[in-house]
PDB file of N, CA and C in Angstrom:
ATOM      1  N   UNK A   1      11.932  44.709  -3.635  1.00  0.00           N
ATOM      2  CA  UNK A   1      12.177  44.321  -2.262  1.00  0.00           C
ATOM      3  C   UNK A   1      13.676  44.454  -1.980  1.00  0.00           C
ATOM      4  N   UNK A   2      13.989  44.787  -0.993  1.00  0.00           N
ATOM      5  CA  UNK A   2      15.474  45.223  -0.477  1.00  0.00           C
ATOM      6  C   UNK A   2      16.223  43.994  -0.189  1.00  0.00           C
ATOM      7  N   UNK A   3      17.200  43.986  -0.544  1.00  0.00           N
ATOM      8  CA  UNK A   3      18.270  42.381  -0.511  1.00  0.00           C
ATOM      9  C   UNK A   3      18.048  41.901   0.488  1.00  0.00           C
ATOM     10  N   UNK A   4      18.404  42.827   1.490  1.00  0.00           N
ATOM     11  CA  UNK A   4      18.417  42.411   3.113  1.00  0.00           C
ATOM     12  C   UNK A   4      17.170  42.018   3.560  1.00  0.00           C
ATOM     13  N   UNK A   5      16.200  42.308   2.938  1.00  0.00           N
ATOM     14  CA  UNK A   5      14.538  41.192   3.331  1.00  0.00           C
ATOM     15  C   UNK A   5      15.047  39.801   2.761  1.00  0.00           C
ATOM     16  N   UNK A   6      15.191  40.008   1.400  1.00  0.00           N
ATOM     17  CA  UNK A   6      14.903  38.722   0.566  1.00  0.00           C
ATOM     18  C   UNK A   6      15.885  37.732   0.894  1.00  0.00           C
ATOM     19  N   UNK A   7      17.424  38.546   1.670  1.00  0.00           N
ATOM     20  CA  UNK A   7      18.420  37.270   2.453  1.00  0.00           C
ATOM     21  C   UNK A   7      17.721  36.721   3.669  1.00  0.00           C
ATOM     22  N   UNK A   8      16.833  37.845   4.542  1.00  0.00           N
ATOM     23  CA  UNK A   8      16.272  37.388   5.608  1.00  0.00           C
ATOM     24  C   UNK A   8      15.248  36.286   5.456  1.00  0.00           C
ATOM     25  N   UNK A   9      14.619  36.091   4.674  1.00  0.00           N
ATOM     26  CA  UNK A   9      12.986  35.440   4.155  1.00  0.00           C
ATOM     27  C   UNK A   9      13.904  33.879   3.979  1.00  0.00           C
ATOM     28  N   UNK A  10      14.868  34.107   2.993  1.00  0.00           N
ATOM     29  CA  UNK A  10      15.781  32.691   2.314  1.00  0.00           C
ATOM     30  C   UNK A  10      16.682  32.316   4.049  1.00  0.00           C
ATOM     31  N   UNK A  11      16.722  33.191   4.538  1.00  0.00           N
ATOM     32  CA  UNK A  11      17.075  32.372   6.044  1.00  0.00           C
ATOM     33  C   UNK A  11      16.572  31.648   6.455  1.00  0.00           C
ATOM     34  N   UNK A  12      15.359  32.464   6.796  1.00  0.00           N
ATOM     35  CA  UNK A  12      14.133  31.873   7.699  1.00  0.00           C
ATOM     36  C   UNK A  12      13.460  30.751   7.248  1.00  0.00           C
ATOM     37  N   UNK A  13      13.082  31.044   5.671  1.00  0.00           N
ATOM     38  CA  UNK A  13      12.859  29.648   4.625  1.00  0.00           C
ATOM     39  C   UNK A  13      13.834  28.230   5.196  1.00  0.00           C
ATOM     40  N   UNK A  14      15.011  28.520   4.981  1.00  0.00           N
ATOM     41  CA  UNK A  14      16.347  27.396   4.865  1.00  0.00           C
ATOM     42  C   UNK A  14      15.856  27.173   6.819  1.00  0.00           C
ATOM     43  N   UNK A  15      15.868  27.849   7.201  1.00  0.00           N
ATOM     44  CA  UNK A  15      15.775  27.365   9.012  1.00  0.00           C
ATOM     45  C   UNK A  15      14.859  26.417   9.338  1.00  0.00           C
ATOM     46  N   UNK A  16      13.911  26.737   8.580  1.00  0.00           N
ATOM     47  CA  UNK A  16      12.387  25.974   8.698  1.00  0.00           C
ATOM     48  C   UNK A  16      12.839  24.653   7.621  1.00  0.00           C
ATOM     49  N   UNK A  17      13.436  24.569   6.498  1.00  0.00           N
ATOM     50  CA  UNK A  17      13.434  23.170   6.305  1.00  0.00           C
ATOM     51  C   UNK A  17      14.439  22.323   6.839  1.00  0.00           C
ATOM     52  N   UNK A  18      15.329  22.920   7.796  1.00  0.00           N
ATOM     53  CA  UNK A  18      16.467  22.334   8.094  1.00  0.00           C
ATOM     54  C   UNK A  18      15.746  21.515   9.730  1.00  0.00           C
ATOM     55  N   UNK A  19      14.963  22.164  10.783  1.00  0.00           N
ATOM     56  CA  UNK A  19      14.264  21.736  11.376  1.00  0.00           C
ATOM     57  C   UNK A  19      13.164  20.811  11.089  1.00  0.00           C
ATOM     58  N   UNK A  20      12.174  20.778   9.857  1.00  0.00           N
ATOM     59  CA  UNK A  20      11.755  20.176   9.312  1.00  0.00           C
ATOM     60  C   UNK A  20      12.386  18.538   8.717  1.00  0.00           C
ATOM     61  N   UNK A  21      13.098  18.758   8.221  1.00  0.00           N
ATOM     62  CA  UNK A  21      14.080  17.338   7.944  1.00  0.00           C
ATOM     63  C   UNK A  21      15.135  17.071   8.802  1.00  0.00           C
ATOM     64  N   UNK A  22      15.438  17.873  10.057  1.00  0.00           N
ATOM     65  CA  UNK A  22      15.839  16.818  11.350  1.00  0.00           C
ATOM     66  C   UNK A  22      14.468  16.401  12.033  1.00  0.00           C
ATOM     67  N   UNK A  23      13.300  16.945  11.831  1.00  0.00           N
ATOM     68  CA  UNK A  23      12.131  15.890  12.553  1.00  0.00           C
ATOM     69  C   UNK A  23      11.890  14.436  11.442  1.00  0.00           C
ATOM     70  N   UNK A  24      11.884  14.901  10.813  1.00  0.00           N
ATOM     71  CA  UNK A  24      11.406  13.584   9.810  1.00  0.00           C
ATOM     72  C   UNK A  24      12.988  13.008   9.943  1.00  0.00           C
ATOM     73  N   UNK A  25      14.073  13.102  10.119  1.00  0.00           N
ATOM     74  CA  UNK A  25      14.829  11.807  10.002  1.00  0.00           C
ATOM     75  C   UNK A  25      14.837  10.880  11.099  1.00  0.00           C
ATOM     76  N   UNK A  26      14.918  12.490  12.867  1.00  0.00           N
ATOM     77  CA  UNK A  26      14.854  11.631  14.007  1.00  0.00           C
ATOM     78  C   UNK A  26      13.468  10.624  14.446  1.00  0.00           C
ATOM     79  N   UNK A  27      12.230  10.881  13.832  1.00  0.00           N
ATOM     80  CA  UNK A  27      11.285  10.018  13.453  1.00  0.00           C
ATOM     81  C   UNK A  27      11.265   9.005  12.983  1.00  0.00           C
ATOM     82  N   UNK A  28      12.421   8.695  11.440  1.00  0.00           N
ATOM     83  CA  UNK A  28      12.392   8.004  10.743  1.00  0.00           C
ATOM     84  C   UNK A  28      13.702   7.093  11.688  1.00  0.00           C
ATOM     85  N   UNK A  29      14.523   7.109  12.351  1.00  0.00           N
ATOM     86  CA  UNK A  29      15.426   6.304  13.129  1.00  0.00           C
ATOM     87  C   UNK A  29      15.120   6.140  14.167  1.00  0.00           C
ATOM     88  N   UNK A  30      14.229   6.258  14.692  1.00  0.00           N
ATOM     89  CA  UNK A  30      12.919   5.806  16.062  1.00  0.00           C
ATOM     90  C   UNK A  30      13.826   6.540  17.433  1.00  0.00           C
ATOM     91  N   UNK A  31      14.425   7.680  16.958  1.00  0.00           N
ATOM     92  CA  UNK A  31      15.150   8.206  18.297  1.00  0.00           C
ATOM     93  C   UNK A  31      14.090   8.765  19.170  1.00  0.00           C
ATOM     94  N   UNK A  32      14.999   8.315  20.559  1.00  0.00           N
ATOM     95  CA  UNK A  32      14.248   8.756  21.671  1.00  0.00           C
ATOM     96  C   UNK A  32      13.265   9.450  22.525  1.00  0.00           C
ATOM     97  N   UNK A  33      12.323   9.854  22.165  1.00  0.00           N
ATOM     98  CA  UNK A  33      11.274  10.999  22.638  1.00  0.00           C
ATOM     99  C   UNK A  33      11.107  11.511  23.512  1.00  0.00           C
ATOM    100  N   UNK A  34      11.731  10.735  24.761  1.00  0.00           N
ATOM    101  CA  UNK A  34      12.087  11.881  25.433  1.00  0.00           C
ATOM    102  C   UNK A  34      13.586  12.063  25.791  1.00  0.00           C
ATOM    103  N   UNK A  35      14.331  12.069  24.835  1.00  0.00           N
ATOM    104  CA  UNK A  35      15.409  12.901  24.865  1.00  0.00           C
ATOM    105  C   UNK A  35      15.451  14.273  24.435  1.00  0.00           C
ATOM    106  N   UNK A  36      15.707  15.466  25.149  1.00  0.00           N
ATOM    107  CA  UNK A  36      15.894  16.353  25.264  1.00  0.00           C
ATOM    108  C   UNK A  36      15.779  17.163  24.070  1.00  0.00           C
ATOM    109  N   UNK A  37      16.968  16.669  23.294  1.00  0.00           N
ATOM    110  CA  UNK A  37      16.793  17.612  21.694  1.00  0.00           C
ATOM    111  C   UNK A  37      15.972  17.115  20.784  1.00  0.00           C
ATOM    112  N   UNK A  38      15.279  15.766  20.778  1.00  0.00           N
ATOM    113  CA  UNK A  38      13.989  15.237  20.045  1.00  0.00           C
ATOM    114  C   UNK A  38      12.943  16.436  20.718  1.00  0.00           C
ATOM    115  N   UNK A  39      12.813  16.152  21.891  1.00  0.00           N
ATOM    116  CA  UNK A  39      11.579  16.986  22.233  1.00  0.00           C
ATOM    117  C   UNK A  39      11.543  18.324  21.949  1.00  0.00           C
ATOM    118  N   UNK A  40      13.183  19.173  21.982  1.00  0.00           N
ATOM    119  CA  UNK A  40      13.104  20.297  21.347  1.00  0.00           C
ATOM    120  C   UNK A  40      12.716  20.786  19.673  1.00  0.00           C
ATOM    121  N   UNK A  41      13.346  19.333  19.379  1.00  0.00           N
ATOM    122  CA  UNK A  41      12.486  19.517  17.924  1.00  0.00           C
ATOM    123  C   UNK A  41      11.695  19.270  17.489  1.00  0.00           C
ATOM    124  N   UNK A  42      11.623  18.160  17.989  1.00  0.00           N
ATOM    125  CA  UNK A  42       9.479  18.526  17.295  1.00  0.00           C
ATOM    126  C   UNK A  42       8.747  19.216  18.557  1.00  0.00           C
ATOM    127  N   UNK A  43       8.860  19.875  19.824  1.00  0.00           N
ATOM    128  CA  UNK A  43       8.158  20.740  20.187  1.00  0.00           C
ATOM    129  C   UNK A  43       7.991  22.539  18.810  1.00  0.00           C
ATOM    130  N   UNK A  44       9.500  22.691  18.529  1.00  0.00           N
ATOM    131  CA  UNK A  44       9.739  23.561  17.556  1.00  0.00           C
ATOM    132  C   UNK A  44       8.754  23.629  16.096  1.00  0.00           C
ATOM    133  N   UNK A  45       8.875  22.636  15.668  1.00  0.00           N
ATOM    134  CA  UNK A  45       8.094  21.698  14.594  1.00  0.00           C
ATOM    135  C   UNK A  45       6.725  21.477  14.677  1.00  0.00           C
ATOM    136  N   UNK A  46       6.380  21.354  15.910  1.00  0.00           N
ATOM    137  CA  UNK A  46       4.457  20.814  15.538  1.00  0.00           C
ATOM    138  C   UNK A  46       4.085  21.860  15.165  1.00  0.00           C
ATOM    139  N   UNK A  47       4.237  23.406  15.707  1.00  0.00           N
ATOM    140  CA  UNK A  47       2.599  24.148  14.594  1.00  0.00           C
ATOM    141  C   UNK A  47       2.629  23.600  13.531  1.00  0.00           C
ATOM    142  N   UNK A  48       3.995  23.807  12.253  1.00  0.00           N
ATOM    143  CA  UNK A  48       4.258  23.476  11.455  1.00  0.00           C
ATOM    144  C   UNK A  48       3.604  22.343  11.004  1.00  0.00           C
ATOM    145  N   UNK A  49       3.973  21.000  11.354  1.00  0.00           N
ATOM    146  CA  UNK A  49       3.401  19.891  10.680  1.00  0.00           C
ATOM    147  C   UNK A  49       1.893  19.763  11.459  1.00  0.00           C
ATOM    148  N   UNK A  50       1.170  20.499  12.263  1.00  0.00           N
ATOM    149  CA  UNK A  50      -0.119  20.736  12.692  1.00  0.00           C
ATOM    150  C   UNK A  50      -1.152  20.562  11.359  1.00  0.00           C
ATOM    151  N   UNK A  51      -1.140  21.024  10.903  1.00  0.00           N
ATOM    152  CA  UNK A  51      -2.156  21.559   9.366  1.00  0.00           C
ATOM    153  C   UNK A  51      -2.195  20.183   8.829  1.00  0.00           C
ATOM    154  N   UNK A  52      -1.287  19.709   8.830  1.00  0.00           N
ATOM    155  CA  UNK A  52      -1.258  17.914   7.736  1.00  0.00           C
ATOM    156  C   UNK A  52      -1.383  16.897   8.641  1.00  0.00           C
ATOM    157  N   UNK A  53      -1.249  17.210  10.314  1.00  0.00           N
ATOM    158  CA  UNK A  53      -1.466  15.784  10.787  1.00  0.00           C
ATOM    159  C   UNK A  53      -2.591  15.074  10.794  1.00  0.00           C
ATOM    160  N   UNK A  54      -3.539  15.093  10.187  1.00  0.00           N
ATOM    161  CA  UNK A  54      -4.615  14.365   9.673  1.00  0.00           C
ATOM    162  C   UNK A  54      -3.645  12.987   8.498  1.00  0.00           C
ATOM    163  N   UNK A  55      -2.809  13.511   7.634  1.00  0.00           N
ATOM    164  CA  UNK A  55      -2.235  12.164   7.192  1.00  0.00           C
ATOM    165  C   UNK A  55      -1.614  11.690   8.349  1.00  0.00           C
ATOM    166  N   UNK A  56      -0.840  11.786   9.506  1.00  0.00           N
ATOM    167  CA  UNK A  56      -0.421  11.102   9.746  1.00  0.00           C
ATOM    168  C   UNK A  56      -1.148  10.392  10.899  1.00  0.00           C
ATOM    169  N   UNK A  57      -2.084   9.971  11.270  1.00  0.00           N
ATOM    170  CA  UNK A  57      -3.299   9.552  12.307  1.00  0.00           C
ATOM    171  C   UNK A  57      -2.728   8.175  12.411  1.00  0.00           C
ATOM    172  N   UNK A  58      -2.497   7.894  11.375  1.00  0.00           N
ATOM    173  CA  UNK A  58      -2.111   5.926  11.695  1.00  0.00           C
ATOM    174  C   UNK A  58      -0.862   5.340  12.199  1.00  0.00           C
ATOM    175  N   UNK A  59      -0.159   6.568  11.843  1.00  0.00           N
ATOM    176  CA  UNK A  59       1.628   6.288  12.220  1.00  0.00           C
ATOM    177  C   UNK A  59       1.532   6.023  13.665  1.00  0.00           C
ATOM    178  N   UNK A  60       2.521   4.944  14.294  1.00  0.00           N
ATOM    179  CA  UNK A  60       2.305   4.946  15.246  1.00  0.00           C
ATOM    180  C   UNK A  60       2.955   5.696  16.345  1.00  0.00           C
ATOM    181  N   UNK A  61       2.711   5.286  17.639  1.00  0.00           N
ATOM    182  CA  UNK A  61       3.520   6.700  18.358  1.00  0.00           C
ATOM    183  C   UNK A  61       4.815   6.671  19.016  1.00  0.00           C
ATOM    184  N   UNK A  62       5.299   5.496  19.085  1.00  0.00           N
ATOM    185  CA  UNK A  62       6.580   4.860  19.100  1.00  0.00           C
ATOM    186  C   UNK A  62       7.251   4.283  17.914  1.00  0.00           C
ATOM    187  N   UNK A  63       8.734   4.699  18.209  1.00  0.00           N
ATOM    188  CA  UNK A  63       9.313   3.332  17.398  1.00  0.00           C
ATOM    189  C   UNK A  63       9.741   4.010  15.715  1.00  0.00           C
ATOM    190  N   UNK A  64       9.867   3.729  15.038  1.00  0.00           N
ATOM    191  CA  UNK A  64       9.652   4.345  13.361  1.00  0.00           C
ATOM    192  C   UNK A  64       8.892   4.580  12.898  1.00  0.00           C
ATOM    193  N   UNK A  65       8.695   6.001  12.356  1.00  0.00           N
ATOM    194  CA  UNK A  65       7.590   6.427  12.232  1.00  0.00           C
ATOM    195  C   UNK A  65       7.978   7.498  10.944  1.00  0.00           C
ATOM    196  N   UNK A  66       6.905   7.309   9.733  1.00  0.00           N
ATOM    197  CA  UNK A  66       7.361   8.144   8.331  1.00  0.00           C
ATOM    198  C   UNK A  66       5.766   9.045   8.558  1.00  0.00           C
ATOM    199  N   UNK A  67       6.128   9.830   9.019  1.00  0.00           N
ATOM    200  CA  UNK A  67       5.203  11.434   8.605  1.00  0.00           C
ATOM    201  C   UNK A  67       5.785  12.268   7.674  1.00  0.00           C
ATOM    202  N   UNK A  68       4.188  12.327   7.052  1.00  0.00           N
ATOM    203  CA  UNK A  68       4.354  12.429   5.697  1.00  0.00           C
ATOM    204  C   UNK A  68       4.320  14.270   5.814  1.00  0.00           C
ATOM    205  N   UNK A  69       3.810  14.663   6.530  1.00  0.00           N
ATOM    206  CA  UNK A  69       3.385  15.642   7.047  1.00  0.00           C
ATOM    207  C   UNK A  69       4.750  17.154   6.786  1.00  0.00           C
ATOM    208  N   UNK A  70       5.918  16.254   7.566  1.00  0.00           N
ATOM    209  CA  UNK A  70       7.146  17.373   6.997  1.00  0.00           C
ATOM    210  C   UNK A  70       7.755  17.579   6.030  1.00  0.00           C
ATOM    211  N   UNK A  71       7.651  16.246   5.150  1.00  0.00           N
ATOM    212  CA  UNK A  71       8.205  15.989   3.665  1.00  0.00           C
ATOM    213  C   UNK A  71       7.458  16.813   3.083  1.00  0.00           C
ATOM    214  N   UNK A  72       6.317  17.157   3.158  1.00  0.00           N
ATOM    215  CA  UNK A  72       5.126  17.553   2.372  1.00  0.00           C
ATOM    216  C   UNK A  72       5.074  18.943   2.633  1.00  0.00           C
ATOM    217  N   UNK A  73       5.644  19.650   3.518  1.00  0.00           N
ATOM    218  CA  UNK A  73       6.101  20.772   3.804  1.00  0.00           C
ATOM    219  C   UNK A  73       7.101  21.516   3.653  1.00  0.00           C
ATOM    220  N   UNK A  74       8.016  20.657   3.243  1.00  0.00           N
ATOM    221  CA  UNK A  74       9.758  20.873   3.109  1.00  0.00           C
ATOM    222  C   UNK A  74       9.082  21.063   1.876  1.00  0.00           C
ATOM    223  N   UNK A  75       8.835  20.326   0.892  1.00  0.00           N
ATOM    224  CA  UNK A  75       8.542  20.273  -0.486  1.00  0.00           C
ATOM    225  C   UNK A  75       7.994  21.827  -0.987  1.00  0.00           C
ATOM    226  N   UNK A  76       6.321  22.059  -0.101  1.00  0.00           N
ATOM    227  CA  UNK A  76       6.291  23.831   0.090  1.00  0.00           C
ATOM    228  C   UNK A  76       6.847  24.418   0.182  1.00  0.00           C
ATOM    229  N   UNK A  77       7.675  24.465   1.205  1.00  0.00           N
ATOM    230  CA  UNK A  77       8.706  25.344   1.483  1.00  0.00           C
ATOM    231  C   UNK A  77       9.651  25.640   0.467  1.00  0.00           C
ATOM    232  N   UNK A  78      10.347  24.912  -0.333  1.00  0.00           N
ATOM    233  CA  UNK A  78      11.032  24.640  -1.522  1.00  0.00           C
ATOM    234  C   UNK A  78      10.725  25.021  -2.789  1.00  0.00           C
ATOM    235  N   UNK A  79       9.823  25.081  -3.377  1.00  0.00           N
ATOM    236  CA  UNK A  79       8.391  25.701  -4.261  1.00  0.00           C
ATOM    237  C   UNK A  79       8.652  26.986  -4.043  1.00  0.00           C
ATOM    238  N   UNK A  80       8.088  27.675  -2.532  1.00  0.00           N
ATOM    239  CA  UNK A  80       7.713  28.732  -2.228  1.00  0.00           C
ATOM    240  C   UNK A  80       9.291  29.680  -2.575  1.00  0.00           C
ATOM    241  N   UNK A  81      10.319  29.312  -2.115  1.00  0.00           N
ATOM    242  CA  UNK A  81      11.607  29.752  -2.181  1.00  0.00           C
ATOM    243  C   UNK A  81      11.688  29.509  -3.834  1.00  0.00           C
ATOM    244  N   UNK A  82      11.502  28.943  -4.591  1.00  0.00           N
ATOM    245  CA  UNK A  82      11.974  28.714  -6.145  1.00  0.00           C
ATOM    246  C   UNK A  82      10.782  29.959  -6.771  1.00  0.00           C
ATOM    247  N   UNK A  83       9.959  30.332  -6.315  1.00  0.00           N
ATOM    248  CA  UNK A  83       8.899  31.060  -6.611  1.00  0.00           C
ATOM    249  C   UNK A  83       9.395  32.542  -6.084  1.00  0.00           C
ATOM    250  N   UNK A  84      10.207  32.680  -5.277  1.00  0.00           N
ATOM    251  CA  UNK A  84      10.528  33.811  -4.786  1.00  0.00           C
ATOM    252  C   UNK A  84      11.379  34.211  -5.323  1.00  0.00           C
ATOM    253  N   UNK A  85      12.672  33.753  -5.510  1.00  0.00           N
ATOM    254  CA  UNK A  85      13.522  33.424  -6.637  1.00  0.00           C
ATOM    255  C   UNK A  85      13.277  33.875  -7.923  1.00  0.00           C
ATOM    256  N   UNK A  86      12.410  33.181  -8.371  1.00  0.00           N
ATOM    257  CA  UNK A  86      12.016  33.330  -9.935  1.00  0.00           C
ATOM    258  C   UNK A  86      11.030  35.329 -10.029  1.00  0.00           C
ATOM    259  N   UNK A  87      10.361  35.289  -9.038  1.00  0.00           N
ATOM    260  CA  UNK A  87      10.263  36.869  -9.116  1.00  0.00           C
ATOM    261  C   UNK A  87      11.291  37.965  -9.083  1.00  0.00           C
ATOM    262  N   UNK A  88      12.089  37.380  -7.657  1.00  0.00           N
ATOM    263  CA  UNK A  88      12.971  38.584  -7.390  1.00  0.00           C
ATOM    264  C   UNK A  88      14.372  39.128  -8.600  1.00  0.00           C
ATOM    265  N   UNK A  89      14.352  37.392  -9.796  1.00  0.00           N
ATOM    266  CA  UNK A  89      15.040  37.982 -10.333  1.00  0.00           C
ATOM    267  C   UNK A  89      14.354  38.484 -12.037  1.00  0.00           C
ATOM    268  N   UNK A  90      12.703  38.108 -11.956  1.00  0.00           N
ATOM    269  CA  UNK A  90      12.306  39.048 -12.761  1.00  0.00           C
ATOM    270  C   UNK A  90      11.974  40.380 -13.140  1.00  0.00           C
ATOM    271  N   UNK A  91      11.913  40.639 -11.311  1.00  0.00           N
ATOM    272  CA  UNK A  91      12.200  42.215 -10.849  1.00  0.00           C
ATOM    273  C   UNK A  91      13.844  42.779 -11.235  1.00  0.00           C
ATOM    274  N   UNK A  92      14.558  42.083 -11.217  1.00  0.00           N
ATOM    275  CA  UNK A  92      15.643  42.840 -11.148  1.00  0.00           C
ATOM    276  C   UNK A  92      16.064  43.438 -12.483  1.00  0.00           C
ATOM    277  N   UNK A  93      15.907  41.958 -13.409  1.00  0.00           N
ATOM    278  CA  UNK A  93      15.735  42.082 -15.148  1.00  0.00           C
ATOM    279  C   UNK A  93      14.735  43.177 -15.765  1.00  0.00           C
ATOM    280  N   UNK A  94      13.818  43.676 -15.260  1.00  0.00           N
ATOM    281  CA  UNK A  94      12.709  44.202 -15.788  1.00  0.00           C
ATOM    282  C   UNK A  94      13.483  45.824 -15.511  1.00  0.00           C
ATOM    283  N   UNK A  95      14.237  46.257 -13.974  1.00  0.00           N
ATOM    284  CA  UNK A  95      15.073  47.230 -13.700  1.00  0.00           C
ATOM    285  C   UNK A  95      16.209  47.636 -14.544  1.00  0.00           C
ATOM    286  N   UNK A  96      16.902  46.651 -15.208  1.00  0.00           N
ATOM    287  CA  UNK A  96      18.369  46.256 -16.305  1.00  0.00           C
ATOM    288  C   UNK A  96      18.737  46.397 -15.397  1.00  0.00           C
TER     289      UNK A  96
END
């Protein structure tokens, strides 16, 4: 795979957990919902934590709130990048 994918992919990776853990903190400090850049971020964010919100059904909808949903995704995300990693530089070794 050509550098310039595998810098692009580790972008896009790092973008997605960096959005990901500003929803789970502004969640976790009960900021405002409808302030402007909350709503931009988790409007950004729900497909994403879509798939897991079944754990979070009980959290409530105000106020402090720990969804488990982005942690649990960041964590994927993190995996998936250490996994990409660990190929791209068994490809490279296998080249000398």
């Amino acid at each position: 795979m050509q550098p310039r994918v595998q810098r692009t992919l580790i972008w896009i990776i790092s973008a997605l957990i960096a959005l990901l853990a500003a929803r789970g903190v502004l969640l976790l400090m009960a900021a405002d919902p409808l302030h402007p850049f909350v709503r931009a971020i988790t409007w950004l964010t729900q497909p994403l934590v879509w798939p897991l919100a079944w754990l979070d059904r009980s959290q409530p909808q105000t106020g402090v709130r720990f969804e488990r949903a982005p942690w649990l995704i960041i964590l994927d995300l993190l995996l998936l990048s250490a996994c990409l990693n660990y190929i791209w530089r068994r490809k490279e070794r296998a080249r000398g």
